[in-house]
PDB file of N, CA and C in Angstrom:
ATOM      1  N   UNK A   1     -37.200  12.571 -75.164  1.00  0.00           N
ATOM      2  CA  UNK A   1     -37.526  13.972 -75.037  1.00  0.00           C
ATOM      3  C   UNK A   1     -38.910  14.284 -75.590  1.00  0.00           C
ATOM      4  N   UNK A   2     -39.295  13.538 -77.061  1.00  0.00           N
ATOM      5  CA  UNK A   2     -40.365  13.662 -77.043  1.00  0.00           C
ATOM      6  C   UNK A   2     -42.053  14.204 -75.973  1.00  0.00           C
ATOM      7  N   UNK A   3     -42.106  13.253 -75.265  1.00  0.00           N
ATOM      8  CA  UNK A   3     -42.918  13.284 -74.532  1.00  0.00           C
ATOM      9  C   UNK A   3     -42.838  13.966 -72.975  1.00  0.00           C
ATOM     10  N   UNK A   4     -41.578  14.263 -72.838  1.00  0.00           N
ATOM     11  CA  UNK A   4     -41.921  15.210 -71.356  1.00  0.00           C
ATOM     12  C   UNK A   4     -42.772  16.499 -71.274  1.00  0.00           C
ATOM     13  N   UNK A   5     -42.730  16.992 -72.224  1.00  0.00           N
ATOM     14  CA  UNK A   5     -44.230  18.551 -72.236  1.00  0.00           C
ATOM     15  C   UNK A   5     -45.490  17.705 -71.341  1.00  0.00           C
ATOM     16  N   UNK A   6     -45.921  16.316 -71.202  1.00  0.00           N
ATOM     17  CA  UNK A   6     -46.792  16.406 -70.036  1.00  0.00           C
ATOM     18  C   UNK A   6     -46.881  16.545 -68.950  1.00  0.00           C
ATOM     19  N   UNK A   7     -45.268  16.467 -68.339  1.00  0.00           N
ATOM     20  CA  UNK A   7     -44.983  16.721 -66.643  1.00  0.00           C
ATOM     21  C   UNK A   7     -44.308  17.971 -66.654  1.00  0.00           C
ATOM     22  N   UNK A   8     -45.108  18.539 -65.379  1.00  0.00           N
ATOM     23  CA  UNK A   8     -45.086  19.590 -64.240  1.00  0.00           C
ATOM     24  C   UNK A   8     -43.133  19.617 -64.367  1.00  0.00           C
ATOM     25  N   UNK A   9     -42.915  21.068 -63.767  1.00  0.00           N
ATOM     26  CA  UNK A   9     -41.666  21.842 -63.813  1.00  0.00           C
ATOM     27  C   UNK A   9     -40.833  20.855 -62.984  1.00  0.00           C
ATOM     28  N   UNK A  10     -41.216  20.522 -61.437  1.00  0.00           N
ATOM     29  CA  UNK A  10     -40.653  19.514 -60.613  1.00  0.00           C
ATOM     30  C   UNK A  10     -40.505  18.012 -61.218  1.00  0.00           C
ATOM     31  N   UNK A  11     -41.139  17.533 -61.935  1.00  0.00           N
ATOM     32  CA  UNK A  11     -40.894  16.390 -62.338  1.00  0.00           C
ATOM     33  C   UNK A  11     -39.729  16.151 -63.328  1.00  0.00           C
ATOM     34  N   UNK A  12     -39.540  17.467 -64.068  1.00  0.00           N
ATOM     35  CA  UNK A  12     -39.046  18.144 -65.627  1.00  0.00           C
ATOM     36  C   UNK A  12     -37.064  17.896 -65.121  1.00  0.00           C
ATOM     37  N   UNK A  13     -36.913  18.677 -63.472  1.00  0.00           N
ATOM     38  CA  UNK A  13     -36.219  19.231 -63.087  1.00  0.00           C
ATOM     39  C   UNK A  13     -35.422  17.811 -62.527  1.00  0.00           C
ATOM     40  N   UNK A  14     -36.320  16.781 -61.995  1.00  0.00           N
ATOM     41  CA  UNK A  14     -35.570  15.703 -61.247  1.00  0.00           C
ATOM     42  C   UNK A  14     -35.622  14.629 -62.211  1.00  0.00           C
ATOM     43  N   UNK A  15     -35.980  14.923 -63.438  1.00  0.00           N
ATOM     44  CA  UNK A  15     -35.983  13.790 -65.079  1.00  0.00           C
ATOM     45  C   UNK A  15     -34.067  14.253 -65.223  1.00  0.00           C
ATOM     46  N   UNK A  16     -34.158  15.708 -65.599  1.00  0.00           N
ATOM     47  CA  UNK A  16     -32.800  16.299 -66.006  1.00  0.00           C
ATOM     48  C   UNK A  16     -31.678  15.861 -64.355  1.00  0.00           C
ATOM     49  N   UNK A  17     -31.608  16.495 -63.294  1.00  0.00           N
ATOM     50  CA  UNK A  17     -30.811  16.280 -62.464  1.00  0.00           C
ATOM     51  C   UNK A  17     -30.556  15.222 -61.493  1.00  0.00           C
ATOM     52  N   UNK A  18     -31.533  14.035 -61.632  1.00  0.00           N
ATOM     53  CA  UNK A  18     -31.048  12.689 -61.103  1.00  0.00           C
ATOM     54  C   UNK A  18     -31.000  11.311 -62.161  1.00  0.00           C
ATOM     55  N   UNK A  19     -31.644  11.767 -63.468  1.00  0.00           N
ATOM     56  CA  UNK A  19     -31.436  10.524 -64.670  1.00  0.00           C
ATOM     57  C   UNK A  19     -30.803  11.109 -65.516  1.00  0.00           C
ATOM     58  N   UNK A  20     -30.480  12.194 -66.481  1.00  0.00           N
ATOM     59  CA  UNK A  20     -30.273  12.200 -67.874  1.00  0.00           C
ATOM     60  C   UNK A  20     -28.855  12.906 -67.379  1.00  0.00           C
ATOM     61  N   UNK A  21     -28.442  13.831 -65.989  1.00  0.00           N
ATOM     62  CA  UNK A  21     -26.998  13.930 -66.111  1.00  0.00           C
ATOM     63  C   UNK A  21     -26.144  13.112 -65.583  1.00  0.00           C
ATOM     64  N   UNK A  22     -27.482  12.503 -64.758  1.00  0.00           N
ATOM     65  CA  UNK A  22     -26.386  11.232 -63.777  1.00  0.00           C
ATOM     66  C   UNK A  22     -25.650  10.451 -64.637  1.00  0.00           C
ATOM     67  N   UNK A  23     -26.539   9.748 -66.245  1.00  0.00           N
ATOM     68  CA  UNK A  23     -26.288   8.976 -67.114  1.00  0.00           C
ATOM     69  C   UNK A  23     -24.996   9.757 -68.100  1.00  0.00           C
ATOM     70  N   UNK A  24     -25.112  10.873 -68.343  1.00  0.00           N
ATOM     71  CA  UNK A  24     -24.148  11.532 -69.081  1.00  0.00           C
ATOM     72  C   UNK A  24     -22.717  11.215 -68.284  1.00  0.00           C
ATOM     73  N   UNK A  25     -22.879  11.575 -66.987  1.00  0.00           N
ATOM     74  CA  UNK A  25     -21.605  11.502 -66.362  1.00  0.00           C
ATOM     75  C   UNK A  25     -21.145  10.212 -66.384  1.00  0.00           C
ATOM     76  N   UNK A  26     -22.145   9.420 -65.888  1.00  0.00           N
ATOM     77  CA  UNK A  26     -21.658   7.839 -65.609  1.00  0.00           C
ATOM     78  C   UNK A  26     -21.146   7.541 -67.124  1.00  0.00           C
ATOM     79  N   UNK A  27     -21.281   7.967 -68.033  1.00  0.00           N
ATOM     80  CA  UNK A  27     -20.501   7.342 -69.715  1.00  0.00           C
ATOM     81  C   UNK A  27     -19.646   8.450 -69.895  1.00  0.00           C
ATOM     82  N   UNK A  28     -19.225   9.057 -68.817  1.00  0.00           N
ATOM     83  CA  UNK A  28     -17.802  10.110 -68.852  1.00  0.00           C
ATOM     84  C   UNK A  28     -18.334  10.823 -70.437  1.00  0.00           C
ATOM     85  N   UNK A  29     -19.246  11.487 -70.714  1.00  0.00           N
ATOM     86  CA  UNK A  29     -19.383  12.394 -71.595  1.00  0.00           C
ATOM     87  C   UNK A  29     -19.435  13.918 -71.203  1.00  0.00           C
ATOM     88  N   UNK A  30     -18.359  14.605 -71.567  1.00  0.00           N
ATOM     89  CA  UNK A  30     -18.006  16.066 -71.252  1.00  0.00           C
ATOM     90  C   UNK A  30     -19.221  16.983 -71.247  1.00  0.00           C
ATOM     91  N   UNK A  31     -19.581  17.662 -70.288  1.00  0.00           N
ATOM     92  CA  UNK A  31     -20.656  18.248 -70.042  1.00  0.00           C
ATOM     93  C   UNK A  31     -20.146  19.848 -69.454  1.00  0.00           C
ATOM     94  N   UNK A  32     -20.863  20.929 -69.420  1.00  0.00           N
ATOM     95  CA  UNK A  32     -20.390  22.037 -68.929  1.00  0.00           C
ATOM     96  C   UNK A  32     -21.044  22.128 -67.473  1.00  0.00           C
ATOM     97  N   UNK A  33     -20.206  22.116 -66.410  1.00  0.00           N
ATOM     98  CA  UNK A  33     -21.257  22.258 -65.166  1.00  0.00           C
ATOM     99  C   UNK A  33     -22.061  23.116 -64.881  1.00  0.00           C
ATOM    100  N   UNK A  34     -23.388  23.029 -64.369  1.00  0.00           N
ATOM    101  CA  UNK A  34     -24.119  24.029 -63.849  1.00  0.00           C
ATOM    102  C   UNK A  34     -25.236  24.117 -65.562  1.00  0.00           C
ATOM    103  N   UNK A  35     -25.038  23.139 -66.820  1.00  0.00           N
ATOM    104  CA  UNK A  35     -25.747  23.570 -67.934  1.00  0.00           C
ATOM    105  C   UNK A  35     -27.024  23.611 -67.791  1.00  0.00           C
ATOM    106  N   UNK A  36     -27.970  24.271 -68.596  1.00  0.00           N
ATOM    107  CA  UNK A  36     -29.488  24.468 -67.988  1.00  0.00           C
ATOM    108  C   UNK A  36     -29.710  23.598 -70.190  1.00  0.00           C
ATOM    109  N   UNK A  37     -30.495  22.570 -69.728  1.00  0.00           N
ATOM    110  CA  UNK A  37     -30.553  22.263 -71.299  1.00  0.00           C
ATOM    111  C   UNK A  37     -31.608  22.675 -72.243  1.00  0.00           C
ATOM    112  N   UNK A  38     -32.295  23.794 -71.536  1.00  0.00           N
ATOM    113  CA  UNK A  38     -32.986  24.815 -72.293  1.00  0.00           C
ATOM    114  C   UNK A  38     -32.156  25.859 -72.924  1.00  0.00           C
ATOM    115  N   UNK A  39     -30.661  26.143 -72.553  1.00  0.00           N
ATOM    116  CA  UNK A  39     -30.276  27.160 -73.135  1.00  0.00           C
ATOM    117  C   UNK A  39     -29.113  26.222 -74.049  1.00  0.00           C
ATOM    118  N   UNK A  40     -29.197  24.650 -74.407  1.00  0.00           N
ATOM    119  CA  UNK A  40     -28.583  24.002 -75.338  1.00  0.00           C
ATOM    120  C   UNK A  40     -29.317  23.910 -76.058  1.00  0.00           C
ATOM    121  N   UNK A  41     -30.876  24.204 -76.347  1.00  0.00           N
ATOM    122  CA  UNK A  41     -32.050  23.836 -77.229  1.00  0.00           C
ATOM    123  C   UNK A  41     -32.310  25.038 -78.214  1.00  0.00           C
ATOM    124  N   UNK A  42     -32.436  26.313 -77.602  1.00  0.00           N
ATOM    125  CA  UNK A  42     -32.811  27.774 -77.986  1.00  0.00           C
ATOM    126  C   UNK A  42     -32.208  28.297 -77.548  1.00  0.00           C
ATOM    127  N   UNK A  43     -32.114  29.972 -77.861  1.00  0.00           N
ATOM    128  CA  UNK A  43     -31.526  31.337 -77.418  1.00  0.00           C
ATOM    129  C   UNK A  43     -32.438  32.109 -76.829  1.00  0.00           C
ATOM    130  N   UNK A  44     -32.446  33.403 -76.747  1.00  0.00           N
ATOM    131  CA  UNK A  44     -33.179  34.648 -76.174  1.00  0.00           C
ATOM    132  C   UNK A  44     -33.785  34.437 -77.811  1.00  0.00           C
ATOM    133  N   UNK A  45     -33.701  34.900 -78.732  1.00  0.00           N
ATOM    134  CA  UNK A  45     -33.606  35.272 -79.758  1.00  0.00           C
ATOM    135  C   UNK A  45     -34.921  34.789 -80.677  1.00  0.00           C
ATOM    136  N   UNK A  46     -34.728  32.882 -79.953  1.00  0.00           N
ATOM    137  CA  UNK A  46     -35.458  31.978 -80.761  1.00  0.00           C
ATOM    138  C   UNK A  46     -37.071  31.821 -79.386  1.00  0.00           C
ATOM    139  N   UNK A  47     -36.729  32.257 -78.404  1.00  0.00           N
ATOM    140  CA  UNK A  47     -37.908  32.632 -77.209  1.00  0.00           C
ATOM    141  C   UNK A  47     -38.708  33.711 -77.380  1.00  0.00           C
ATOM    142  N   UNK A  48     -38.132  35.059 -78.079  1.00  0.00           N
ATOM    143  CA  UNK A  48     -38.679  36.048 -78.497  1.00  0.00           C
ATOM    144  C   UNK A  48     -39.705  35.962 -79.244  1.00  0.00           C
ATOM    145  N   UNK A  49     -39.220  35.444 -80.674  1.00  0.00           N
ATOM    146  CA  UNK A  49     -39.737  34.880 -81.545  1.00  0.00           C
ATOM    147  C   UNK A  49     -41.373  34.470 -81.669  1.00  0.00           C
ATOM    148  N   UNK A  50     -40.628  33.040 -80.313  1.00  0.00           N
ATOM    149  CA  UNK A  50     -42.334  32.380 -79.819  1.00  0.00           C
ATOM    150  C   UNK A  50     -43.423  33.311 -79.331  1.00  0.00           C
ATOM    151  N   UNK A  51     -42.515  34.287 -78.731  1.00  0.00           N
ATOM    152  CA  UNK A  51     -43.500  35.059 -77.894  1.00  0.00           C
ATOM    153  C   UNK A  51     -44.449  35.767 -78.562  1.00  0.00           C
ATOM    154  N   UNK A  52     -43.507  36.224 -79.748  1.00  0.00           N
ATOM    155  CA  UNK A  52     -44.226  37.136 -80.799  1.00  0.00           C
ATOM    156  C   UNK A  52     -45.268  36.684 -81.335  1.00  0.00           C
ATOM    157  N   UNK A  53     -45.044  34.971 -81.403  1.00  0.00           N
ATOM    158  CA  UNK A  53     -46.034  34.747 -82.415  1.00  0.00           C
ATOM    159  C   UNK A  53     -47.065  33.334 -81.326  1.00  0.00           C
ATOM    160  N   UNK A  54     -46.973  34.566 -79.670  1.00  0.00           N
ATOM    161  CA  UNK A  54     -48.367  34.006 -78.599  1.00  0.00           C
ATOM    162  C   UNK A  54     -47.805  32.602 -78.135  1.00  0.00           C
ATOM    163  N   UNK A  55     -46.622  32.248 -77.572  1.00  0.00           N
ATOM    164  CA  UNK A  55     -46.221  31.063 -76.967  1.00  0.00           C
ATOM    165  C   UNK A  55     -45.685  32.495 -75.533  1.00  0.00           C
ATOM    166  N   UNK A  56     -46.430  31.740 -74.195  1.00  0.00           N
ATOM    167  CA  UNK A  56     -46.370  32.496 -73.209  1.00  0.00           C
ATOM    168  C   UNK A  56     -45.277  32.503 -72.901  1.00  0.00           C
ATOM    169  N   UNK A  57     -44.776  33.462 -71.820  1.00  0.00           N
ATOM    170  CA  UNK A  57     -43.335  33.503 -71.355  1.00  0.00           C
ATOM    171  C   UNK A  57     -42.732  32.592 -70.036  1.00  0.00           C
ATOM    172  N   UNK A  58     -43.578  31.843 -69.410  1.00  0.00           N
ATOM    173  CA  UNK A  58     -42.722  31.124 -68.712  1.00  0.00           C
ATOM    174  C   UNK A  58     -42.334  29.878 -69.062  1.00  0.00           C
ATOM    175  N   UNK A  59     -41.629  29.443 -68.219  1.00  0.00           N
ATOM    176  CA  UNK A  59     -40.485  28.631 -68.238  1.00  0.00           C
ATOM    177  C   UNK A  59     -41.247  27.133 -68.947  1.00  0.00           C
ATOM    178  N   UNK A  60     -42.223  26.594 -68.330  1.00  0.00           N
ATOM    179  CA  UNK A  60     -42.631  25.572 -68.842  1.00  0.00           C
ATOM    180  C   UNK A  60     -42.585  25.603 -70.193  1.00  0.00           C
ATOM    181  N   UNK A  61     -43.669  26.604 -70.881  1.00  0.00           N
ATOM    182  CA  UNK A  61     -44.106  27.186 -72.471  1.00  0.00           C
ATOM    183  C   UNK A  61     -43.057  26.750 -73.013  1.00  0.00           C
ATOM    184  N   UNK A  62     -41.996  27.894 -72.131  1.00  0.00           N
ATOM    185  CA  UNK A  62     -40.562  27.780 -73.344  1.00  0.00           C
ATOM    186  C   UNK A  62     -39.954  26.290 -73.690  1.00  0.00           C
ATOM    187  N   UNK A  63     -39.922  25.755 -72.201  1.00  0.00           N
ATOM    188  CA  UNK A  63     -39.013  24.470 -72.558  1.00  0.00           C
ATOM    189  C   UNK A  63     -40.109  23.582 -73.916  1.00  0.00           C
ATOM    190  N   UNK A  64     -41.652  24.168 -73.616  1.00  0.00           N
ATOM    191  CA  UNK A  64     -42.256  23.314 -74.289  1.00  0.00           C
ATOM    192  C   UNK A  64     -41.996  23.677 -75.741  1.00  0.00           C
ATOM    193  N   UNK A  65     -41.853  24.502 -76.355  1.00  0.00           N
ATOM    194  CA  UNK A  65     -42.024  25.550 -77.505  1.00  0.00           C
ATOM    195  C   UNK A  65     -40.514  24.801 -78.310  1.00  0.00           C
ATOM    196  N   UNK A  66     -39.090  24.495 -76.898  1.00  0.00           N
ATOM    197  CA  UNK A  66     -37.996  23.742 -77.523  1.00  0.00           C
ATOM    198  C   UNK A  66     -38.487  22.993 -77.802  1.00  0.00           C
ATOM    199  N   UNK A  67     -39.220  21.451 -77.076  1.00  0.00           N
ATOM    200  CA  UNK A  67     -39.381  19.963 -77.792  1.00  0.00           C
ATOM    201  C   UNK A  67     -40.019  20.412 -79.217  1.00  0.00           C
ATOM    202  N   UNK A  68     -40.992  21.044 -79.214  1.00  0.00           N
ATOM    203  CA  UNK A  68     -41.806  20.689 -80.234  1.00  0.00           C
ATOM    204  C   UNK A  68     -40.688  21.619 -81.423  1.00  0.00           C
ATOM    205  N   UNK A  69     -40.006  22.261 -81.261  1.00  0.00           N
ATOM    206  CA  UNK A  69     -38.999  23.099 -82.265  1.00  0.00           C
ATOM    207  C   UNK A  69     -37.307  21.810 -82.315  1.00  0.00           C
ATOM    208  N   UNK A  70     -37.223  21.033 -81.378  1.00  0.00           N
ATOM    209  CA  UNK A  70     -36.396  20.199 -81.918  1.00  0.00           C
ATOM    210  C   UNK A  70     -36.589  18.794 -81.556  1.00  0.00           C
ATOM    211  N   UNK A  71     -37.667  18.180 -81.089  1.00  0.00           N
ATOM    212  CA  UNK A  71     -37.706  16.950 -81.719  1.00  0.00           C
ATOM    213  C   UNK A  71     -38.076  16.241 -83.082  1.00  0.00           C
ATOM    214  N   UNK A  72     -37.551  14.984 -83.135  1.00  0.00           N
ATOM    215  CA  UNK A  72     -37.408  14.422 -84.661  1.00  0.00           C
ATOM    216  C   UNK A  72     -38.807  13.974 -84.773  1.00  0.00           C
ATOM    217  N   UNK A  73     -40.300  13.657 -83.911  1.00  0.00           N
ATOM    218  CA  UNK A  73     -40.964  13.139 -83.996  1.00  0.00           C
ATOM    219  C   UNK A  73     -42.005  14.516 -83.048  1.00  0.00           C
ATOM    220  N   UNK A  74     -43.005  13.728 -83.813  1.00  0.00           N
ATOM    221  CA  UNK A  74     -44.358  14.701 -83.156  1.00  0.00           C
ATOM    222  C   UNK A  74     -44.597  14.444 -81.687  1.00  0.00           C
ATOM    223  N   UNK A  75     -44.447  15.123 -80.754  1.00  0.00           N
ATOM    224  CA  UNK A  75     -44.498  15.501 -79.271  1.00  0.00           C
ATOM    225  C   UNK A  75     -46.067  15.264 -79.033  1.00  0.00           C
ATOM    226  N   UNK A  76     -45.843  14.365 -78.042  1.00  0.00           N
ATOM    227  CA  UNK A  76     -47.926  14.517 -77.433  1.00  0.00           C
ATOM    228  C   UNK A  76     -47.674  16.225 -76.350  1.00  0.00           C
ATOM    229  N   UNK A  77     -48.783  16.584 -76.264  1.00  0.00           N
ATOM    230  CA  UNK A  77     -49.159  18.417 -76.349  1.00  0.00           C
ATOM    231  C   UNK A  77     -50.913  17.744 -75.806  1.00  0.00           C
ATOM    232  N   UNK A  78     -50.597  18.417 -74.182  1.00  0.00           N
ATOM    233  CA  UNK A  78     -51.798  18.348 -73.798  1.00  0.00           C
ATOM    234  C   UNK A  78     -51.591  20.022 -73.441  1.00  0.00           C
ATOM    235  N   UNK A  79     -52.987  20.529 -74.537  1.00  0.00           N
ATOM    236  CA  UNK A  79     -52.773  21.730 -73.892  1.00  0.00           C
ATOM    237  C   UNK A  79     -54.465  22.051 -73.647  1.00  0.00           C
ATOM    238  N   UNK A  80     -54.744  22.098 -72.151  1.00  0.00           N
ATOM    239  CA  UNK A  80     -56.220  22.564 -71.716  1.00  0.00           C
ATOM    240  C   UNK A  80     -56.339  23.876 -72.299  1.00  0.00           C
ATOM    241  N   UNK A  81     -55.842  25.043 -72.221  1.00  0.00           N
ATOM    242  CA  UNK A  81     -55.981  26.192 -72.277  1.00  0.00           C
ATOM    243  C   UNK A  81     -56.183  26.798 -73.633  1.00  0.00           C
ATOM    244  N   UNK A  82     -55.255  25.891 -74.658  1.00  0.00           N
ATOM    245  CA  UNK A  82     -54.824  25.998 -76.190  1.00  0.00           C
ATOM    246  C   UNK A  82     -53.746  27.247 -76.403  1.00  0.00           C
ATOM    247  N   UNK A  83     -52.983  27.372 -75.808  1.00  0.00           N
ATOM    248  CA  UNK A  83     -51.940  28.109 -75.727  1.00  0.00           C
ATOM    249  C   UNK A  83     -50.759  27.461 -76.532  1.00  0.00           C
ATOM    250  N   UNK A  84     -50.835  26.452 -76.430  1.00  0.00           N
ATOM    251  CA  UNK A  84     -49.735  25.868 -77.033  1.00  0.00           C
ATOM    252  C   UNK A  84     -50.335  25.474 -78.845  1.00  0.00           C
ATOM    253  N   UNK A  85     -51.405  25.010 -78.875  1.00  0.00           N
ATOM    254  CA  UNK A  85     -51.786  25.254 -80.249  1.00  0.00           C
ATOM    255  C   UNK A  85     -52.165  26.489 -80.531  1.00  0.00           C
ATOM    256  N   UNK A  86     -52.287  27.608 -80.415  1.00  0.00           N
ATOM    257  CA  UNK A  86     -51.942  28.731 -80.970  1.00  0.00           C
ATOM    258  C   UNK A  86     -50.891  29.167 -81.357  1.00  0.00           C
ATOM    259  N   UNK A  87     -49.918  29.209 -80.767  1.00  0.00           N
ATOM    260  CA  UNK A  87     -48.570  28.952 -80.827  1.00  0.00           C
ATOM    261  C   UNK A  87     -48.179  28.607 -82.155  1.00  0.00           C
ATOM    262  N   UNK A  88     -48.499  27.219 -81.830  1.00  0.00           N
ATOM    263  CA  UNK A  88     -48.656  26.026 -82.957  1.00  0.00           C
ATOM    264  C   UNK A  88     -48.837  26.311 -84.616  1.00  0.00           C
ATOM    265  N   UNK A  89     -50.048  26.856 -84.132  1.00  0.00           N
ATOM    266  CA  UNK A  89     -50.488  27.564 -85.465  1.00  0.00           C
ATOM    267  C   UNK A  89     -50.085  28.943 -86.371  1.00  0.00           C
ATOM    268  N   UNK A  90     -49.549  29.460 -85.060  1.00  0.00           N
ATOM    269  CA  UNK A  90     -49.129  30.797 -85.505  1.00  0.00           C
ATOM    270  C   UNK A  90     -47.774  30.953 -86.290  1.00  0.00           C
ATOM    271  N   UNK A  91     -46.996  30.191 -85.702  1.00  0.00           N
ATOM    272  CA  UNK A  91     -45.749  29.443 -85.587  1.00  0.00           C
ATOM    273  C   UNK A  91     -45.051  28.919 -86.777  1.00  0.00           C
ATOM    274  N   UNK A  92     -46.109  27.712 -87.399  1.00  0.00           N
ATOM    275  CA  UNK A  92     -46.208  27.323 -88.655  1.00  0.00           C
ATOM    276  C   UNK A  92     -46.902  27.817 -89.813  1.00  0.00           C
ATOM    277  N   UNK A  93     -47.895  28.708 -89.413  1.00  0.00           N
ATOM    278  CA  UNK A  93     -48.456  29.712 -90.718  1.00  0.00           C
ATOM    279  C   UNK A  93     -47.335  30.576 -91.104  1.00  0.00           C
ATOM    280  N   UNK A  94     -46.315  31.270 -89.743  1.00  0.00           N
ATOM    281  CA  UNK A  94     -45.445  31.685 -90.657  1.00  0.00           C
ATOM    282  C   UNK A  94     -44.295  31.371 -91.297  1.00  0.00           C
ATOM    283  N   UNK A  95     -44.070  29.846 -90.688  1.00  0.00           N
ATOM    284  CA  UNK A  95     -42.823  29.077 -91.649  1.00  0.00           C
ATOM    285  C   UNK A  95     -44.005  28.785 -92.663  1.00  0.00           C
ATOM    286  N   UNK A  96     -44.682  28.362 -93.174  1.00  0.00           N
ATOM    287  CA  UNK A  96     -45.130  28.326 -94.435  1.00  0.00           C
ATOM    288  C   UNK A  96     -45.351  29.513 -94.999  1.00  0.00           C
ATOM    289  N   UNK A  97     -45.271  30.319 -94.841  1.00  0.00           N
ATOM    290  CA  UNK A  97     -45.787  31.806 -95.765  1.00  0.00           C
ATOM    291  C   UNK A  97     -44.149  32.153 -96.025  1.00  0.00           C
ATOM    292  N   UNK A  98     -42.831  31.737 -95.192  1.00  0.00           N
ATOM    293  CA  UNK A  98     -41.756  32.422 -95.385  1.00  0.00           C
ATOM    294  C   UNK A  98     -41.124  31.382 -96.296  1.00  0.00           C
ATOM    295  N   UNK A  99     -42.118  29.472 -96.706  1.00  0.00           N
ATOM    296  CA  UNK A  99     -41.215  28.659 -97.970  1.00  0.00           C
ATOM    297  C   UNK A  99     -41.838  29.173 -98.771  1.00  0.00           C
ATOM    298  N   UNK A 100     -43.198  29.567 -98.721  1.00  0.00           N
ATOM    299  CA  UNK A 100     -43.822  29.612 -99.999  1.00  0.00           C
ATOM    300  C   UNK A 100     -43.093  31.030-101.075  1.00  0.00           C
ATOM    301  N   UNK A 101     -42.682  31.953 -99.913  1.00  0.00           N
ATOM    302  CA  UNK A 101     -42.172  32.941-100.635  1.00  0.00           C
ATOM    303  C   UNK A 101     -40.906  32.729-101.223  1.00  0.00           C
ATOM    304  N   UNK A 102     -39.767  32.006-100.122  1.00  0.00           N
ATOM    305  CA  UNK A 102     -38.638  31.640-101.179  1.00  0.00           C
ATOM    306  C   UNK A 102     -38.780  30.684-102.643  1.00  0.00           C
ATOM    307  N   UNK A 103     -40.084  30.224-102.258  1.00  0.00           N
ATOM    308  CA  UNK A 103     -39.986  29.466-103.107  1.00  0.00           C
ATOM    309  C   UNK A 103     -40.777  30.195-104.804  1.00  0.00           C
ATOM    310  N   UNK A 104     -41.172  30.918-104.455  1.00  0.00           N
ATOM    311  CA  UNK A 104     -41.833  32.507-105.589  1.00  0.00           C
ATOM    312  C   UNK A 104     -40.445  32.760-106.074  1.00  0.00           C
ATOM    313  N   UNK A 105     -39.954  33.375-105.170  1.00  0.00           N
ATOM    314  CA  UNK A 105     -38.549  33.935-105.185  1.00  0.00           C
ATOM    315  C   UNK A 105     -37.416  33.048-106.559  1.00  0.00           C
ATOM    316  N   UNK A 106     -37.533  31.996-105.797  1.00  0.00           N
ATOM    317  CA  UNK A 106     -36.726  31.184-106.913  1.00  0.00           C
ATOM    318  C   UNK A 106     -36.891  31.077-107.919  1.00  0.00           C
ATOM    319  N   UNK A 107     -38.405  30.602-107.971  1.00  0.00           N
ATOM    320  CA  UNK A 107     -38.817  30.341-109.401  1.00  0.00           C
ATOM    321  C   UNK A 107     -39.046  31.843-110.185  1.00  0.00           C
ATOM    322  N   UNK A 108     -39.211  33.211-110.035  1.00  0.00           N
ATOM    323  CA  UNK A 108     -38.879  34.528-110.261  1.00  0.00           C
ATOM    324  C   UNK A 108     -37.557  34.127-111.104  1.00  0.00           C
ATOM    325  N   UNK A 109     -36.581  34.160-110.186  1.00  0.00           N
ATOM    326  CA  UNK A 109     -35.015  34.463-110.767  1.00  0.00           C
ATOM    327  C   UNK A 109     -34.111  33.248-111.912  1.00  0.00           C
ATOM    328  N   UNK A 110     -35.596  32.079-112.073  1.00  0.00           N
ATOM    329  CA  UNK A 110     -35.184  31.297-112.898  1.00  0.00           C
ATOM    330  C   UNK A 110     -35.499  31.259-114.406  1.00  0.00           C
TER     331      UNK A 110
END
């Protein structure tokens, strides 16, 4: 999963619906039919979010905005435009401004 943010929506679409469910099924692992595995990755909630903080709204962005929000390893990110490192940046300035504060917080109440 890592590395698919470099291929196009069509490539994205026949990775998921002729290899990765064909393989699920073929090892009889219970699957919900019709699943879209962008909405097993994130919510509305956690898309909003991105948006807020300048990750664009279509479909590519988003699926891209999941890898890099749940893979275990750093994702290659070709982004011409820098949309996705803005994002990036915006993204993680405010998970660091929201440890640094719990972490005030704690040491406060200790």
């Amino acid at each position: 999963m890592s590395y698919i943010g470099a291929f196009g929506a069509e490539f994205r679409e026949k990775l998921w619906k002729e290899t990765w469910l064909v393989d699920l099924i073929s090892r009889e692992i219970p699957i919900t039919e019709g699943i879209d595995p962008l909405e097993v990755l994130t919510d509305d909630s956690k898309v909003a979010n991105w948006q807020n903080e300048g990750l664009p709204a279509d479909r590519i962005s988003v699926e891209n905005g999941s890898i890099v929000s749940n893979a275990e390893r750093w994702p290659l990110i070709i982004d011409p435009q820098l949309q996705g490192i803005k994002w990036i940046k915006n993204n993680e300035e405010l998970r660091v401004e929201k440890e640094v504060s719990e972490c005030v917080n704690e040491h406060e109440t200790t």
